[in-house]
Each structure stands twice: as C-alpha cells, then as structure tokens.
Protein backbone atom coordinates (compact mmCIF):
# COMPACT_ATOMS: atom_id res chain seq x y z
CA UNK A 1 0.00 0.00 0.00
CA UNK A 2 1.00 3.40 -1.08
CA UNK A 3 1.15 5.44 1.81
CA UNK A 4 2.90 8.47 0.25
CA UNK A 5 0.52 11.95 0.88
CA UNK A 6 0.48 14.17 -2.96
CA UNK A 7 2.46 16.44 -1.02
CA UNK A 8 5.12 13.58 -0.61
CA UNK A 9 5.03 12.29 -3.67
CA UNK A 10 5.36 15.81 -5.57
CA UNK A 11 8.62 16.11 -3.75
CA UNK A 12 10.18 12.73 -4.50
CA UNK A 13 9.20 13.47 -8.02
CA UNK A 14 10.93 16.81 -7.44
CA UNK A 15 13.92 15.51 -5.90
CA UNK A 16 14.11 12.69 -8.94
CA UNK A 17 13.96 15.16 -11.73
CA UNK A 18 16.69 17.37 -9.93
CA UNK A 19 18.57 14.25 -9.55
CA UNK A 20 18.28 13.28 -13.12
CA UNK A 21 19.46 17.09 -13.90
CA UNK A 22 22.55 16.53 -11.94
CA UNK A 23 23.75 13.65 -13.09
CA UNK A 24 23.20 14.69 -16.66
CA UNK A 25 25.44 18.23 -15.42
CA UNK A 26 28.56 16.09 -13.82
CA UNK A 27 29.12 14.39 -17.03
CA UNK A 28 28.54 17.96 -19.25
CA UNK A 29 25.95 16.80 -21.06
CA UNK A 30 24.72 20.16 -21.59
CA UNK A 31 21.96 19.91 -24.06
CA UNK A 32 20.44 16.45 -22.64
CA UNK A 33 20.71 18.70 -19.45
CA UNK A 34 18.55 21.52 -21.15
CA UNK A 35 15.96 19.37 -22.78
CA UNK A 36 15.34 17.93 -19.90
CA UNK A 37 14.97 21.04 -18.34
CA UNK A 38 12.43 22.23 -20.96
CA UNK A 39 10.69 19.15 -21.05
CA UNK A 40 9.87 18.71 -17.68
CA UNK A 41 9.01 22.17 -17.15
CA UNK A 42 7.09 22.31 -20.27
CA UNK A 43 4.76 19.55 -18.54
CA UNK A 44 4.21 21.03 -14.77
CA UNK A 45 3.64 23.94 -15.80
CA UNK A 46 1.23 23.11 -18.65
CA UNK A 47 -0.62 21.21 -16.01
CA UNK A 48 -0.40 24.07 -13.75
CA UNK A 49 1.39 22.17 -11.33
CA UNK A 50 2.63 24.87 -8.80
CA UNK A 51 3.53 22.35 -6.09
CA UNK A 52 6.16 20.78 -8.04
CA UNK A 53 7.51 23.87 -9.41
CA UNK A 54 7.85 25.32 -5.75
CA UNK A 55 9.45 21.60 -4.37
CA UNK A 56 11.88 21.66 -7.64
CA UNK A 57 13.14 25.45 -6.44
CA UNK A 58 13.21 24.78 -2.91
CA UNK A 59 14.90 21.83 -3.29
CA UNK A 60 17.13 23.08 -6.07
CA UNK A 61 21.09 23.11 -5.44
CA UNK A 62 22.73 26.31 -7.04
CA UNK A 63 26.11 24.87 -6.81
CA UNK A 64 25.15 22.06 -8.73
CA UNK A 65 23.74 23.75 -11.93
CA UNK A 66 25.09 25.56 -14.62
CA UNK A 67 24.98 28.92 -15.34
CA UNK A 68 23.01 28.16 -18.02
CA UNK A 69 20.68 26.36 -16.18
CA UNK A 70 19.69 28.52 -13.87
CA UNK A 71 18.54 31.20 -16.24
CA UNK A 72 16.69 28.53 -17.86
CA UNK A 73 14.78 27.87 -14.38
CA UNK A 74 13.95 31.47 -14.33
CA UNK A 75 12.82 32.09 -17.70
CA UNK A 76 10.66 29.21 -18.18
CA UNK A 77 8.91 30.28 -14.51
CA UNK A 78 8.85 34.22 -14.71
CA UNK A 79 5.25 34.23 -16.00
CA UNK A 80 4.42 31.67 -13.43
CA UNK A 81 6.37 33.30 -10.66
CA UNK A 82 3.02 34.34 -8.73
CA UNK A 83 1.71 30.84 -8.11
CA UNK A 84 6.23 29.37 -6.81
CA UNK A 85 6.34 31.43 -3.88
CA UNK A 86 9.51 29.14 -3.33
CA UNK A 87 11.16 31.33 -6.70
CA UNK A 88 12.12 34.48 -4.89
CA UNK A 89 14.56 32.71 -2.95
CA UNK A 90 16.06 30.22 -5.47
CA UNK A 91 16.22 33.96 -7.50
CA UNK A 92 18.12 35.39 -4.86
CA UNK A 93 20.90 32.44 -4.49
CA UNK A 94 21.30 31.66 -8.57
CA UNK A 95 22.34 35.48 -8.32
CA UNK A 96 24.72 35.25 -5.48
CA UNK A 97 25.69 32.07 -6.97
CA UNK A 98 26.54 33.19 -10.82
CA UNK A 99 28.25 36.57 -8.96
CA UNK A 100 30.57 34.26 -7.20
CA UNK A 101 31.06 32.69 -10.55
CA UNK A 102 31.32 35.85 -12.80
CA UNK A 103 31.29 39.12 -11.65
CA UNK A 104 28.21 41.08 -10.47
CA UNK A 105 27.14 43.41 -13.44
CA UNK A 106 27.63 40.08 -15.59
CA UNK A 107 25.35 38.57 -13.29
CA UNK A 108 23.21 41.07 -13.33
CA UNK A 109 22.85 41.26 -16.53
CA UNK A 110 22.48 37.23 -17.09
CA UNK A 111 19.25 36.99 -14.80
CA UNK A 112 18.32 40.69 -13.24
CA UNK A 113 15.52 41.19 -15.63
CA UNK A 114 13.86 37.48 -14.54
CA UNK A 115 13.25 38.33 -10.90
C-alpha cells in the first residue's frame, strides 16, 4: 500500500527530476541537461502544477547547476512566478551564486531582468 501523501510524492518526483538534472550536469551533457529542463518544465507547468515547481526550487542546489541552467529555471517560470512562492529565494541564491562565478554586473545582466 502506497502510503505516500500528494504532497510527498510531488517532492520525491521533485527531488528525482533534480537528480536526473545533476547527473546529466557532472558528465557535461549540456543539451540532454537543457531538454530535460524544458521538457519537464514544459509539462508542470502546462498542467499548472505549482507544487512541483515550488518543491523543484526549494529543493534546487545552485552549486550544482550551470549557469546556463539557472537562467533557464527562471525564464521558463517568470510568467508563473506568482503561483512558486519558493522562486524568490532560489532567484536570490542563482544570483549570489553566478556573482561568485562571474562578476556582479555580468550577473546582473544574465538573470536581473527574470526576478
């Protein structure tokens, strides 16, 4: 017997998919990384489902991520970014993250306009 609540299950699905994502970033497969991205994103929000988008960010691991990547998480979200109250914050470390990375105008410039 199942005994997983939705709310459970929407975060193990979360926490596969970001799984899935990393393993497909540690061996640089960048563009099975994106589509994967896309695809899955594509789907949840198409089915308007907001609790998965808010487990993926707040479950999400800058450090683990490209660049890349993380502008894709905000650009595929910003017109849902009302309904992923969990965003904001995954916003606020991809910044800090990519400013470590590059410097902060770059940064800025890479993922300002998607908060």
């Amino acid at each position: 017997m199942d005994t997983l609540t939705e709310n459970e299950r929407a975060a193990a699905s979360a926490e596969s998919f970001l799984d899935e994502l990393y393993g497909l970033v540690r061996q640089n497969k960048k563009d099975e990384a994106a589509d994967l991205l896309y695809d899955h994103f594509h789907d949840i929000l198409t089915a308007c489902d907001y609790e998965q988008c808010r487990d993926i960010f707040r479950f999400a691991d800058v450090k683990k991520l490209t660049t890349s990547l993380m502008r894709s998480f905000l650009s595929l979200t910003f017109r849902a970014k009302e309904e992923i109250w969990t965003r904001p914050a995954f916003f606020e470390t991809a910044l800090a993250e990519i400013t470590r990375q590059q410097d902060g105008t770059r940064a800025a410039r890479l993922v300002g306009h998607l908060r």
